[in-house]
Protein backbone atom coordinates (compact mmCIF):
# COMPACT_ATOMS: atom_id res chain seq x y z
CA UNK A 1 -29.26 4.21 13.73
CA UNK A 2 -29.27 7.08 11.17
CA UNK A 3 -25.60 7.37 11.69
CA UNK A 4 -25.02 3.72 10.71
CA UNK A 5 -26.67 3.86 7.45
CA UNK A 6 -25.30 7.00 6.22
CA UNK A 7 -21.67 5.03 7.08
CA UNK A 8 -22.35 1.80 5.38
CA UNK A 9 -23.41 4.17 2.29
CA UNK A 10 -20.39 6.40 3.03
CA UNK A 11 -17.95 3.45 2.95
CA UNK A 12 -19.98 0.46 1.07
CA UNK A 13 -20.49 2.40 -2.02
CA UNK A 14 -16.92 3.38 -3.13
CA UNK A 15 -15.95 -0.60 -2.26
CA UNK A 16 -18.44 -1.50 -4.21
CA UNK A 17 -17.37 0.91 -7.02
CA UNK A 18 -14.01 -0.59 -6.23
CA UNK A 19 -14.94 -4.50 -5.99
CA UNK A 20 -16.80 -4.00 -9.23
CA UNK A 21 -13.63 -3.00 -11.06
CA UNK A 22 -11.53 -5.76 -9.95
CA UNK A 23 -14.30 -8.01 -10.38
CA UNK A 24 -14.61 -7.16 -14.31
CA UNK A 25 -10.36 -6.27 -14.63
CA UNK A 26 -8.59 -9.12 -12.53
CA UNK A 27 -6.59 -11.78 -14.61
CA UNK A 28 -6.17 -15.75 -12.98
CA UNK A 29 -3.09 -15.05 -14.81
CA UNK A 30 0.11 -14.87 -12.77
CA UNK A 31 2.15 -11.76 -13.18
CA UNK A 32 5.75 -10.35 -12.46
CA UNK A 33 7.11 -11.13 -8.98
CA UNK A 34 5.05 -14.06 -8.97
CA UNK A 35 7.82 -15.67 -11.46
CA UNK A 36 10.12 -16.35 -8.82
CA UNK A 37 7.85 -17.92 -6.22
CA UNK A 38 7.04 -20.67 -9.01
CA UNK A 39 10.31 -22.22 -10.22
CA UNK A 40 13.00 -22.42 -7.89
CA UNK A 41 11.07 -21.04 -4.65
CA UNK A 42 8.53 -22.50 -2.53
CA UNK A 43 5.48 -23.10 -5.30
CA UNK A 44 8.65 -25.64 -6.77
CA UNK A 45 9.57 -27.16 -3.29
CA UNK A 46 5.54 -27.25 -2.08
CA UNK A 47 4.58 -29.22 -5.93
CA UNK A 48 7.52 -31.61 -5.38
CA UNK A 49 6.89 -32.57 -1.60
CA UNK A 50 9.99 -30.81 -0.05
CA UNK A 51 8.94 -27.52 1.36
CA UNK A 52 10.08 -26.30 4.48
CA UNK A 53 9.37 -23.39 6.62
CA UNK A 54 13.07 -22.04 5.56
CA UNK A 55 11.91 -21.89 1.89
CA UNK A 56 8.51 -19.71 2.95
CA UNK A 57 10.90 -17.54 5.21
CA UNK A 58 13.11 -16.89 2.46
CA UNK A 59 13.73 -13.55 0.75
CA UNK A 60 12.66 -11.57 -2.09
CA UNK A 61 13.74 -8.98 -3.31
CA UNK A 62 14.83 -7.87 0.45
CA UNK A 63 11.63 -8.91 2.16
CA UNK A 64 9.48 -11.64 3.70
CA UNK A 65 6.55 -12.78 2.12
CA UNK A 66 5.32 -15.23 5.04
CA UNK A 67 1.73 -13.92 4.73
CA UNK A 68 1.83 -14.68 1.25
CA UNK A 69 3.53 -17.42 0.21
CA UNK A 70 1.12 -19.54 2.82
CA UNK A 71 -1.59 -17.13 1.03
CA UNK A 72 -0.67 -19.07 -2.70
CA UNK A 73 -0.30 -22.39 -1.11
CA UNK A 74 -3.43 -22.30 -0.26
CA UNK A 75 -5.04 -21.29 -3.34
CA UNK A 76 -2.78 -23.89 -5.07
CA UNK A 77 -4.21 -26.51 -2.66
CA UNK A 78 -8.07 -25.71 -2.68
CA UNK A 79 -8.07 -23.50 -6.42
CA UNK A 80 -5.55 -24.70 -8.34
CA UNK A 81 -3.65 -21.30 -8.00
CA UNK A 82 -6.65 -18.81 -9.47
CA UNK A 83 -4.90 -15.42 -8.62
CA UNK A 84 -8.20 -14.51 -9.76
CA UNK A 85 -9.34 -14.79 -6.21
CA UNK A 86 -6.03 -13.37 -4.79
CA UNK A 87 -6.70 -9.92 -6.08
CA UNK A 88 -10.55 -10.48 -4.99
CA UNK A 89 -9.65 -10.51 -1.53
CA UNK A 90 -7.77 -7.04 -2.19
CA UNK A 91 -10.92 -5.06 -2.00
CA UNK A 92 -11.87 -6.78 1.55
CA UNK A 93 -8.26 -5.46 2.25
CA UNK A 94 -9.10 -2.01 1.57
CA UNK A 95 -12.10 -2.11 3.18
CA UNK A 96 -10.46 -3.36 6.70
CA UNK A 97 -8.00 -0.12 6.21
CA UNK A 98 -11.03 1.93 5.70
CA UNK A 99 -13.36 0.64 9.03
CA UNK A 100 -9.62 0.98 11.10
CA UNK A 101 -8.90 4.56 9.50
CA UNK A 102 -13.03 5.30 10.38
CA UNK A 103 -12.31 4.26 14.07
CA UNK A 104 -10.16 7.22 14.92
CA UNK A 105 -11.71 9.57 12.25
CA UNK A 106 -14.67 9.62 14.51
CA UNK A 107 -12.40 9.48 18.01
CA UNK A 108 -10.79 13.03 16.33
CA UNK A 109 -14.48 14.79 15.41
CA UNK A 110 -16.40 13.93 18.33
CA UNK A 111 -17.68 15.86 20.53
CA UNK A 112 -18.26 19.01 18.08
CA UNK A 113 -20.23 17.22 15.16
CA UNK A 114 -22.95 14.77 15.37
CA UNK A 115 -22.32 11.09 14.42
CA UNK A 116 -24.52 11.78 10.99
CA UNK A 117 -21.83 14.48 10.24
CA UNK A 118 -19.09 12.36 10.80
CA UNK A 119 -20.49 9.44 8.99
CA UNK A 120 -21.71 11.60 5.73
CA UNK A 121 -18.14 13.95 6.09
CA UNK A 122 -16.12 10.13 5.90
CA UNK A 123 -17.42 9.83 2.09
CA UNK A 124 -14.70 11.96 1.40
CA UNK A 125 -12.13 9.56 2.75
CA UNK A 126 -13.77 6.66 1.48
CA UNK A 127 -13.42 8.15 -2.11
CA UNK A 128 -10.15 8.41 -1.85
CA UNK A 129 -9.43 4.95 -0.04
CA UNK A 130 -11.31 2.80 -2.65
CA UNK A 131 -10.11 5.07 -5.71
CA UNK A 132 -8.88 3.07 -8.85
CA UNK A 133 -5.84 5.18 -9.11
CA UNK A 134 -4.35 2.49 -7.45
CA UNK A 135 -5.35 -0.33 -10.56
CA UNK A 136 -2.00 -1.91 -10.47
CA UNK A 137 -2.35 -2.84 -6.73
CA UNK A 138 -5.82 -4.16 -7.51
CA UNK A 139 -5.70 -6.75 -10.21
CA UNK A 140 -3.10 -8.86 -10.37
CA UNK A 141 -2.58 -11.79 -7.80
CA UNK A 142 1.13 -10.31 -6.76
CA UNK A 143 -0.80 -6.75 -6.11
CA UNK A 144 -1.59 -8.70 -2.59
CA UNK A 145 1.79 -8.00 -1.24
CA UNK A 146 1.51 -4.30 -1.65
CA UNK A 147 -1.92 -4.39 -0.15
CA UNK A 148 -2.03 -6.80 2.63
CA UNK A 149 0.48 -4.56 4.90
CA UNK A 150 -1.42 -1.80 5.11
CA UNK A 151 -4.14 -2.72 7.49
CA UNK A 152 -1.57 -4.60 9.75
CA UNK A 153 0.34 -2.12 10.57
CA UNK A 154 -2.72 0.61 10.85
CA UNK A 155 -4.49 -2.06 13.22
CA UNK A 156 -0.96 -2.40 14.88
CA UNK A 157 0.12 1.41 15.33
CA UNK A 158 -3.67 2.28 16.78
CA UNK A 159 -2.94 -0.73 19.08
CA UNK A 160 0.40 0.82 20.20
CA UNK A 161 -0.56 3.98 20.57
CA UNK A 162 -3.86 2.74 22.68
CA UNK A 163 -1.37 1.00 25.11
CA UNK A 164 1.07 3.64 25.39
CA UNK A 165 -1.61 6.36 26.22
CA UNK A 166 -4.20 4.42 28.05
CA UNK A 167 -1.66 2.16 29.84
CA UNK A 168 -4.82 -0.45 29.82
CA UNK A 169 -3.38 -4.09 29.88
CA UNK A 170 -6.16 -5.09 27.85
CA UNK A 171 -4.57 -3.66 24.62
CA UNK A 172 -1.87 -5.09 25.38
CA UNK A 173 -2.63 -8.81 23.49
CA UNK A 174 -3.65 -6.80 20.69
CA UNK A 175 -0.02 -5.29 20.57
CA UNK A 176 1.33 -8.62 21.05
CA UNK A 177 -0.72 -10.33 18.14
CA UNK A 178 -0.92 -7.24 15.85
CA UNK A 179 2.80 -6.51 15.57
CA UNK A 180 4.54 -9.73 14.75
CA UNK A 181 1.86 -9.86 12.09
CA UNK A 182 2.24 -6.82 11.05
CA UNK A 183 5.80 -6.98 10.75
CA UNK A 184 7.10 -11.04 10.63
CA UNK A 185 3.89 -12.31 8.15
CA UNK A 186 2.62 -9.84 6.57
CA UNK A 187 5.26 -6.91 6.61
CA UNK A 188 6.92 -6.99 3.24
CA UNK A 189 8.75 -4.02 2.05
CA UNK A 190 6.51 -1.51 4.06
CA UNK A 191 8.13 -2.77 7.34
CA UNK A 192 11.22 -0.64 6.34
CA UNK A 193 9.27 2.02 6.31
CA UNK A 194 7.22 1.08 9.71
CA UNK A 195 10.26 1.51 11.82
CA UNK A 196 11.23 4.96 11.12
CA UNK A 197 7.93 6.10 11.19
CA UNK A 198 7.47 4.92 14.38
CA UNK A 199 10.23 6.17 15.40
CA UNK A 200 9.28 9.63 14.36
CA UNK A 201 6.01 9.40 15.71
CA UNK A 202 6.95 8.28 18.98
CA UNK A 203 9.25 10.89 19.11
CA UNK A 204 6.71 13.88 18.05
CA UNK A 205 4.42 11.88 20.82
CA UNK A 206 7.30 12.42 23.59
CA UNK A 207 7.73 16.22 23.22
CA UNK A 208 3.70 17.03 22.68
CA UNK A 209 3.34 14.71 26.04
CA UNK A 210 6.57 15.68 27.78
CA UNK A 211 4.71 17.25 31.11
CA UNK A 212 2.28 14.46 31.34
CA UNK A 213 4.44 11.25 30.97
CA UNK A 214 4.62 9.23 34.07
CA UNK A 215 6.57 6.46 35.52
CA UNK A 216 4.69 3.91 33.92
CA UNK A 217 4.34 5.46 30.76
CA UNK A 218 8.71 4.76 30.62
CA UNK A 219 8.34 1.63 32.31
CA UNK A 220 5.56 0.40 28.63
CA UNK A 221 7.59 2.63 26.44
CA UNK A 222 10.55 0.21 27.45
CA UNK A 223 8.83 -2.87 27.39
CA UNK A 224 7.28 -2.01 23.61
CA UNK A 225 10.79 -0.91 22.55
CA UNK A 226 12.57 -4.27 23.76
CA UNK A 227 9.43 -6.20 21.93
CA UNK A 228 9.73 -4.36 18.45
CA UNK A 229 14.11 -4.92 18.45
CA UNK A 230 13.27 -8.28 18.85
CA UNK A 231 10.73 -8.36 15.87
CA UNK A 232 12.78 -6.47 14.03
CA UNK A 233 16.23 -8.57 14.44
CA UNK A 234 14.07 -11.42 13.85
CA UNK A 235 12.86 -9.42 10.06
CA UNK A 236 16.20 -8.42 9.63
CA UNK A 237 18.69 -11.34 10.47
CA UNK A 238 20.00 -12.55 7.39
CA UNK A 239 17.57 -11.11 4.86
CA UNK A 240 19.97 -10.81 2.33
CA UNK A 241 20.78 -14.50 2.24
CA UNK A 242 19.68 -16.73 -0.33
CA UNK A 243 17.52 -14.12 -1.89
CA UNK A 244 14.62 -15.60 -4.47
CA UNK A 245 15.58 -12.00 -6.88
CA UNK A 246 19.13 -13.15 -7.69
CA UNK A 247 20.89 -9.70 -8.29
CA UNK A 248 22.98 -7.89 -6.55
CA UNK A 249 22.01 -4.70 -4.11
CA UNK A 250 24.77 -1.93 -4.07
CA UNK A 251 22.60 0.28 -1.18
CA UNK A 252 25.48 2.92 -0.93
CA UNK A 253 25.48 3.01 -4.87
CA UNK A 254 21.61 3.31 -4.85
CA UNK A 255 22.44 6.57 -2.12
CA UNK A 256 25.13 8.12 -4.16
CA UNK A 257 23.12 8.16 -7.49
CA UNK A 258 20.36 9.95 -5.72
CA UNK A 259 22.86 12.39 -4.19
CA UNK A 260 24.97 12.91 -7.80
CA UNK A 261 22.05 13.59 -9.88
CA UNK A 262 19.82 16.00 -7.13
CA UNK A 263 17.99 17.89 -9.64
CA UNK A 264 16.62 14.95 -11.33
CA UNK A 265 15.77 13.00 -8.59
CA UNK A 266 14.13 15.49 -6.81
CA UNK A 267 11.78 15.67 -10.10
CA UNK A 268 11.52 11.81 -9.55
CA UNK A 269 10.49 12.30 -6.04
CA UNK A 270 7.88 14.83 -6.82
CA UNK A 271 6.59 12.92 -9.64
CA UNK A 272 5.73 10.40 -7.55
CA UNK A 273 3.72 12.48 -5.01
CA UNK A 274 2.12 14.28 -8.30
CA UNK A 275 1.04 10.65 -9.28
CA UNK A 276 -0.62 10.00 -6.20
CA UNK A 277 -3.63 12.56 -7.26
CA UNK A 278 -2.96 12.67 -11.31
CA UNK A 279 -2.27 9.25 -12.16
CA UNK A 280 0.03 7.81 -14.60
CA UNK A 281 -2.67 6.45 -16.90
CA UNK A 282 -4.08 9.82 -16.91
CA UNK A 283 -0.67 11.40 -17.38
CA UNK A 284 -0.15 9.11 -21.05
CA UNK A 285 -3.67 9.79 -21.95
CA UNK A 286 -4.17 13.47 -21.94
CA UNK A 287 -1.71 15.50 -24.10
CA UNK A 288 -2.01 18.20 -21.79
CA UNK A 289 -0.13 16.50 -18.61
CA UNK A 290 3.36 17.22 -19.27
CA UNK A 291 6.08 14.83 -16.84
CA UNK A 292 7.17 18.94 -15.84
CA UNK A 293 3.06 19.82 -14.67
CA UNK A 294 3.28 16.30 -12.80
CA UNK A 295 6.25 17.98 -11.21
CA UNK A 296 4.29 20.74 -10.32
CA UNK A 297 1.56 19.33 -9.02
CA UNK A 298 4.00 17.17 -7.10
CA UNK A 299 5.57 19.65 -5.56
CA UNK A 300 1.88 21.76 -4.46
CA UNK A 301 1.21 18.40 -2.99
CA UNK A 302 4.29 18.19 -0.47
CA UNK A 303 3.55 22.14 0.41
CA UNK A 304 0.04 20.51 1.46
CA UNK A 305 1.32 18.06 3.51
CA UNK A 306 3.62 20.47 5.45
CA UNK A 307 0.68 23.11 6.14
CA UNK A 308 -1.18 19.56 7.02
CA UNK A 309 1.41 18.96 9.78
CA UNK A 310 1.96 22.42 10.55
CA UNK A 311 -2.46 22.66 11.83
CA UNK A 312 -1.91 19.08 12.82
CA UNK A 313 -0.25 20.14 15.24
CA UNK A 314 -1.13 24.16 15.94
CA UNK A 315 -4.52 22.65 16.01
CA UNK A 316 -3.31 19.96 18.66
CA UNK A 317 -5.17 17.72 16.98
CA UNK A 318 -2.32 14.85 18.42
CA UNK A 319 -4.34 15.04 21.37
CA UNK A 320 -7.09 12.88 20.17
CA UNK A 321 -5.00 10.88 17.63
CA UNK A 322 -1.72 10.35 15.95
CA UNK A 323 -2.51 8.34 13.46
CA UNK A 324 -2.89 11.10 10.57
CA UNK A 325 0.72 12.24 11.42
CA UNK A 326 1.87 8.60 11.00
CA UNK A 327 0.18 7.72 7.99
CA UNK A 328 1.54 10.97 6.48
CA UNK A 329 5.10 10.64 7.39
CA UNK A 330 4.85 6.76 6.09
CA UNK A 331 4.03 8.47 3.07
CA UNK A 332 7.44 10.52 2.79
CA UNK A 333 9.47 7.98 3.70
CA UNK A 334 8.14 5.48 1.28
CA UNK A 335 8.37 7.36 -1.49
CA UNK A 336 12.15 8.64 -0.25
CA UNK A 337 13.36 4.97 0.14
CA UNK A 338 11.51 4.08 -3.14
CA UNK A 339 13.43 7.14 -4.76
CA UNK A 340 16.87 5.63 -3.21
CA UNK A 341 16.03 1.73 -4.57
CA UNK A 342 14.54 3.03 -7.98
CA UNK A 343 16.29 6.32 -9.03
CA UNK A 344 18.61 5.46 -12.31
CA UNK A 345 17.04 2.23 -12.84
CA UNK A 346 14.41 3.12 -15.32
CA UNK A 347 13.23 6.52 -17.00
CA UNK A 348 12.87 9.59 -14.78
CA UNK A 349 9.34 8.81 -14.62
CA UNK A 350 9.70 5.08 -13.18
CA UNK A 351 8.56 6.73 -9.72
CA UNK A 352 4.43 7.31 -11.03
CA UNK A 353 4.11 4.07 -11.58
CA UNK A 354 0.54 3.58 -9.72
CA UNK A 355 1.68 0.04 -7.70
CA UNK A 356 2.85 2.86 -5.66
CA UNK A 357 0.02 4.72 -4.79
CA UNK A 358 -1.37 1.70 -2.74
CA UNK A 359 0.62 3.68 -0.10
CA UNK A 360 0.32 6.96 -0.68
CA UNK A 361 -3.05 7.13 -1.14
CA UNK A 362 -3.07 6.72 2.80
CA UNK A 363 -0.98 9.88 3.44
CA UNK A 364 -3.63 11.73 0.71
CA UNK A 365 -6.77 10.52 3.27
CA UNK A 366 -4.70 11.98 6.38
CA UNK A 367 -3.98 15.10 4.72
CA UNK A 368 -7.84 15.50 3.42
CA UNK A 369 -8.55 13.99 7.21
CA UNK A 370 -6.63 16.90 8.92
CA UNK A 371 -8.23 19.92 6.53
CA UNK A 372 -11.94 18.24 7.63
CA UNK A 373 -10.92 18.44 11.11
CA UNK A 374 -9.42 22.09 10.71
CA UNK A 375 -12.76 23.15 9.19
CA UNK A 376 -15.45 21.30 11.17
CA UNK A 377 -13.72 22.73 14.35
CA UNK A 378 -15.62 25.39 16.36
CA UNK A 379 -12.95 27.68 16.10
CA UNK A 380 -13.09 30.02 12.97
CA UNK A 381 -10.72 29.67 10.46
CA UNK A 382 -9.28 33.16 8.28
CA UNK A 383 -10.53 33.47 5.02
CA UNK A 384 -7.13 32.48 3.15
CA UNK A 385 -7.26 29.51 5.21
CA UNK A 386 -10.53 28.34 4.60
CA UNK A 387 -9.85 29.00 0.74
CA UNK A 388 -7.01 27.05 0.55
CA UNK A 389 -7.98 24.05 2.15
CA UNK A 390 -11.37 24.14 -0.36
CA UNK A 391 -8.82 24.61 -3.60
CA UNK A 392 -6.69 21.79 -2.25
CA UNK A 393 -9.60 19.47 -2.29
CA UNK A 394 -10.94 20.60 -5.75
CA UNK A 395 -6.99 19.99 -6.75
CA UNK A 396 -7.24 16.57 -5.40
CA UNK A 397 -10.64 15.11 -6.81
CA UNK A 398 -10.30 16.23 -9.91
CA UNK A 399 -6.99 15.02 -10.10
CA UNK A 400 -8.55 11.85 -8.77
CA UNK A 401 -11.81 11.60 -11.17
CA UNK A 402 -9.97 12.05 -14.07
CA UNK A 403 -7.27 9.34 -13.36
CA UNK A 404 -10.74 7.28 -12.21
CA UNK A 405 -12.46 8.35 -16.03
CA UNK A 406 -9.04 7.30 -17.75
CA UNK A 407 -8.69 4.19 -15.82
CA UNK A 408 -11.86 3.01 -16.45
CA UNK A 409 -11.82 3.36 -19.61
CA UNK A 410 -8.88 1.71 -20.76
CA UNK A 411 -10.66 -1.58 -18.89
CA UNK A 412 -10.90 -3.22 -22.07
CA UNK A 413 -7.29 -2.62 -23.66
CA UNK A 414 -6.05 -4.37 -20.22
CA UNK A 415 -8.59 -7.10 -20.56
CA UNK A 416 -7.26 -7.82 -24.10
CA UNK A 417 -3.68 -7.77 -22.76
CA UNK A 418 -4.45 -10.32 -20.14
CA UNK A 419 -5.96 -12.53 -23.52
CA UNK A 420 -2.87 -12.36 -25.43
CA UNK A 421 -0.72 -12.74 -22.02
CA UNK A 422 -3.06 -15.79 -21.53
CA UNK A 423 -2.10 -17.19 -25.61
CA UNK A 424 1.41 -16.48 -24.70
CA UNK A 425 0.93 -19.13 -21.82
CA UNK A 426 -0.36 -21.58 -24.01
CA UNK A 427 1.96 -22.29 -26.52
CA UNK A 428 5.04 -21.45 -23.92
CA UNK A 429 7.31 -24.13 -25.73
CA UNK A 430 7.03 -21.89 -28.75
CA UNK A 431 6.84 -18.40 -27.49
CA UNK A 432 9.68 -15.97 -28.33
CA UNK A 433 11.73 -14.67 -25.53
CA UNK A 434 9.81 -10.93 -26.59
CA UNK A 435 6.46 -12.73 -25.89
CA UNK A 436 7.70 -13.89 -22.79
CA UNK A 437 8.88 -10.98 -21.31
CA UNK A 438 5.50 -9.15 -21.85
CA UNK A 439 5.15 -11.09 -18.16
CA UNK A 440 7.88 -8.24 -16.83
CA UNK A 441 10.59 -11.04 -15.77
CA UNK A 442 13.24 -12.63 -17.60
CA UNK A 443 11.80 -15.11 -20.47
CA UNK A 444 13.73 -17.69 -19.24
CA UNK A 445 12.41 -17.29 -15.61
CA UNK A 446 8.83 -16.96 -17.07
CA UNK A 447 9.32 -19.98 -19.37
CA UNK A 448 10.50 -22.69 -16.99
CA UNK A 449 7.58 -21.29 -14.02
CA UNK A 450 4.72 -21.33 -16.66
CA UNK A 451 5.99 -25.28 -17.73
CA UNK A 452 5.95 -25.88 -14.11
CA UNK A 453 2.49 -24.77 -13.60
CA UNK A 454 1.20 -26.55 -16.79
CA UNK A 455 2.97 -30.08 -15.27
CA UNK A 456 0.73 -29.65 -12.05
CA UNK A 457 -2.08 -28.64 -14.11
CA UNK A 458 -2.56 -24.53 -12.04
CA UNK A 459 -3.23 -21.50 -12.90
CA UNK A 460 -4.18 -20.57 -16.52
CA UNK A 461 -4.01 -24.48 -17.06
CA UNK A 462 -5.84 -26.26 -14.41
CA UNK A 463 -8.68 -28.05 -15.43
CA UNK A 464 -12.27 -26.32 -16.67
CA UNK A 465 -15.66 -26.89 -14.42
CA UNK A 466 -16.71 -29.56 -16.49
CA UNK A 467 -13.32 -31.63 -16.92
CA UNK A 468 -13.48 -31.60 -13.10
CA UNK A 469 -16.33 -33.61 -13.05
C-alpha cells in the first residue's frame, strides 16, 4: 500500500505539473499541418458529405494519420473542432507512456530493492517524461500526431517481446491488436523509425539469447515476422500517392546533402541531441548558450548513451528487459532520419526545434533508467563510475530545469501570440499574406481552410455558450 502512494505521487505530480501547463498554454486555434487536413483533405470532404475511407487513408507528408483524422472528426462532430481539447488529451498520452515505461522499470529492479524504492527512485523518470521541454508537442491540436505514437508502439514492443520470450498464447491478442494500431492508425512518421528499431533489437535479442532459443521460439519469431511485412506493405503501399503536402520528395537528394556537407550536419545532428536536455527556448534566452556549447553538450550526450548501452549490456540487464535498448536506439534513428529529411532545409539549427523532443525525451528516461539500474545493483560500482553517472544526471536536470524556468516563463508571450493568431482569423478576408503565414503554411492554404471553417461555423468561429442556447 505504501508503495502505491509513493507511485501515484511519483508519477501524478509531474502530470499534474504537466496538465497544468497545457491547461493555461493550449490555443482552440488550429495550427500548421492542420492547414491541409481542412481545405482540400478530409475536414473538406467530411463538411460537404463526401468522405470516404480513401480520403482518411490518404497521405501527408509521407504518413498516415488514420488515428487522427477520425480523432478531428470527432471533435468537429461533438465540439465544433476545439483543438483545445485535442492537446488536452496529450497529457493523458504521456501519462499512458509513463504507467507502460513503469511496468518494466519495476520488472528490471526487482528483486534487489523494495517496491517503495522503486516507486520513490521512478520520480526521476517521471520528471523527465512529463517535462515541458517538449511545449511544442503539448499545445497545439496537431502536437497529437507526434504524441499519440508513442504509447502504441511502447504498449506494442513490450507485447512482442512478452510473446517472443514467454511463448504464452495469451499475449498473443495483445500483439495482434497492439501492432496494427500501433503501426496502421496511429503510426505516423515514427513507424519509419519502428521498423529498424525492431529490427535492431530483435537482432541484439538473437545473439544475447543464441544458446537458449528453441524450436518454438523460430517457429513465433516467423509467425511475428510474416504479421509485421504484412502491416508494413499495408503502411507502405502507395504512400506517396496523392499526398495532402503537395511537394516533391527527392530522398536520394535529402541523402547526398547530408553526405556533401558532413561537418555541418553532424553539428545538426548533435544539436538536436543537445536540445533534448538544453532546450531551444532556453538556448535563445540565455546569452550564454552558444549553437557551438549546444554542440557540445550534444555530443557528451551521445558518449552517454554509448556507455548506457555498453552497462546495458555488461550489466546484462537485457535479461529482464529490452525495452531501454529499444527506446534508446529509436532515439538515434529518429533523429538520423530527421537529419536526412531536414538537413539544408532551414538554418543549421532547424534540428532543436523542441516538436522533436516528444521522442527523444524517451531515449533520455532509458539512459537515466539504465544508470539507476547500474547503481541500485548489489554489485559495487568503481569510483569513476559511480561519479560519472551522478555528473550525468546533474548535466541532465539542470539542463532540464532551466529549459522548464525559460519555458514557463515565456507562457504569456505565447498566450499573446495565440490572441493576435486568433485576430488574424477574424478578419481573414483582409489579412495580408505576412499575417497569414504567422500560421507556418502558405497564406493561401491558410486563407481558403480558415474561410472553410468560418462557413461551418468551427474552430475559432463556432458559436459561444450562450449563442448555443
Amino acid at each position: 500500500m505504501k508503495a502505491k502512494i509513493i507511485l501515484s505521487l511519483s508519477i501524478l505530480i509531474p502530470f499534474a505539473l504537466l496538465f497544468l501547463y497545457v491547461w493555461t498554454t493550449a490555443t482552440d486555434l488550429v495550427f500548421r499541418d492542420d492547414m491541409y487536413m481542412i481545405k482540400g483533405g478530409f475536414i473538406e470532404s467530411y463538411l460537404k458529405g463526401t468522405l470516404t475511407f480513401a480520403d482518411l487513408w490518404r497521405p501527408t507528408d509521407s504518413m498516415r494519420i488514420l488515428g487522427g483524422a477520425l480523432l478531428h472528426i470527432a471533435t468537429i462532430k461533438w465540439f465544433s473542432m476545439n483543438s483545445r481539447l485535442i492537446a488536452l488529451l496529450i497529457p493523458f498520452l504521456i501519462l499512458t507512456s509513463a504507467l507502460l515505461i513503469y511496468h518494466d522499470y519495476r520488472k528490471s529492479l526487482i528483486p534487489e530493492r523494495t517496491p517503495e524504492f522503486i516507486a520513490a527512485s521512478y520520480l526521476i523518470l517521471s520528471l523527465i517524461i512529463f517535462n515541458v521541454i517538449q511545449w511544442e508537442g503539448l499545445i497545439f491540436g496537431n502536437a497529437i500526431g507526434s504524441q499519440y505514437p508513442i504509447p502504441f508502439i511502447i504498449a506494442s514492443f513490450i507485447s512482442l517481446e512478452l510473446f517472443l520470450s514467454k511463448g504464452e498464447g495469451k499475449y498473443l491478442p495483445a500483439v495482434l491488436i497492439l501492432t496494427p494500431l500501433a503501426v496502421l492508425v496511429f503510426g505516423g512518421k515514427l513507424c519509419f523509425v519502428f521498423a529498424p528499431t525492431l529490427a535492431v533489437t530483435f537482432l541484439c535479442y538473437l545473439l544475447t539469447r543464441r544458446s537458449h532459443l528453441t524450436k518454438d521460439f523460430w517457429l513465433r519469431a516467423l509467425m511475428i515476422s510474416v504479421f509485421l511485412a504484412a502491416i508494413a506493405f499495408l503502411y507502405i503501399f502507395r504512400i506517396s500517392h496523392n499526398d495532402y503536402v503537395q511537394y516533391s520528395s527527392h530522398y536520394t537528394a535529402d541523402v547526398l546533402r547530408v553526405f556533401a556537407h558532413p561537418l555541418e550536419a553532424a553539428q545538426f545532428l548533435l544539436a538536436a541531441f543537445g536540445a533534448g536536455i538544453v532546450g531551444v527556448d532556453a538556448f535563445f534566452a540565455c546569452n550564454y548558450f552558444s549553437f557551438q556549447s549546444i554542440v557540445v553538450i550534444g555530443l557528451i550526450v551521445v558518449l552517454l548513451y554509448t556507455l548506457a548501452l555498453i552497462l546495458f549490456f555488461r550489466s546484462r540487464m537485457y535479461e529482464r528487459t529490452y525495452l531501454p535498448f529499444f527506446l534508446i536506439v529509436q532515439t538515434l534513428f529518429y533523429f538520423v532520419f530527421m537529419t536526412i529529411g531536414r538537413f539544408g532545409i532551414g538554418d543549421i539549427g532547424y534540428g532543436m526545434a523542441s516538436r522533436y523532443t516528444c521522442v527523444s525525451i524517451y531515449g533520455l528516461v532509458a539512459l537515466v533508467w539504465i544508470f539507476i539500474f547500474i547503481l541500485a545493483r548489489p554489485v559495487q560500482s568503481s569510483i569513476l563510475l559511480k561519479g560519472t553517472l551522478y555528473a550525468s544526471f546533474v548535466m541532465i536536470f539542470t539542463g532540464l530545469l532551466l529549459t522548464s524556468i525559460v519555458v514557463w516563463s515565456n507562457q504569456p508571450r505565447q498566450k499573446a501570440y495565440f490572441e493576435q493568431l486568433r485576430n488574424i482569423a477574424m478578419r481573414v478576408d483582409t489579412a495580408t499574406p505576412e499575417e497569414l503565414s504567422k500560421f507556418a503554411e502558405r497564406p493561401e492554404l491558410i486563407r481558403n481552410s480558415l474561410r472553410l471553417l468560418r462557413e461551418h461555423k468551427l474552430n475559432v468561429y463556432r458559436p459561444a455558450p450562450a449563442e448555443r442556447k
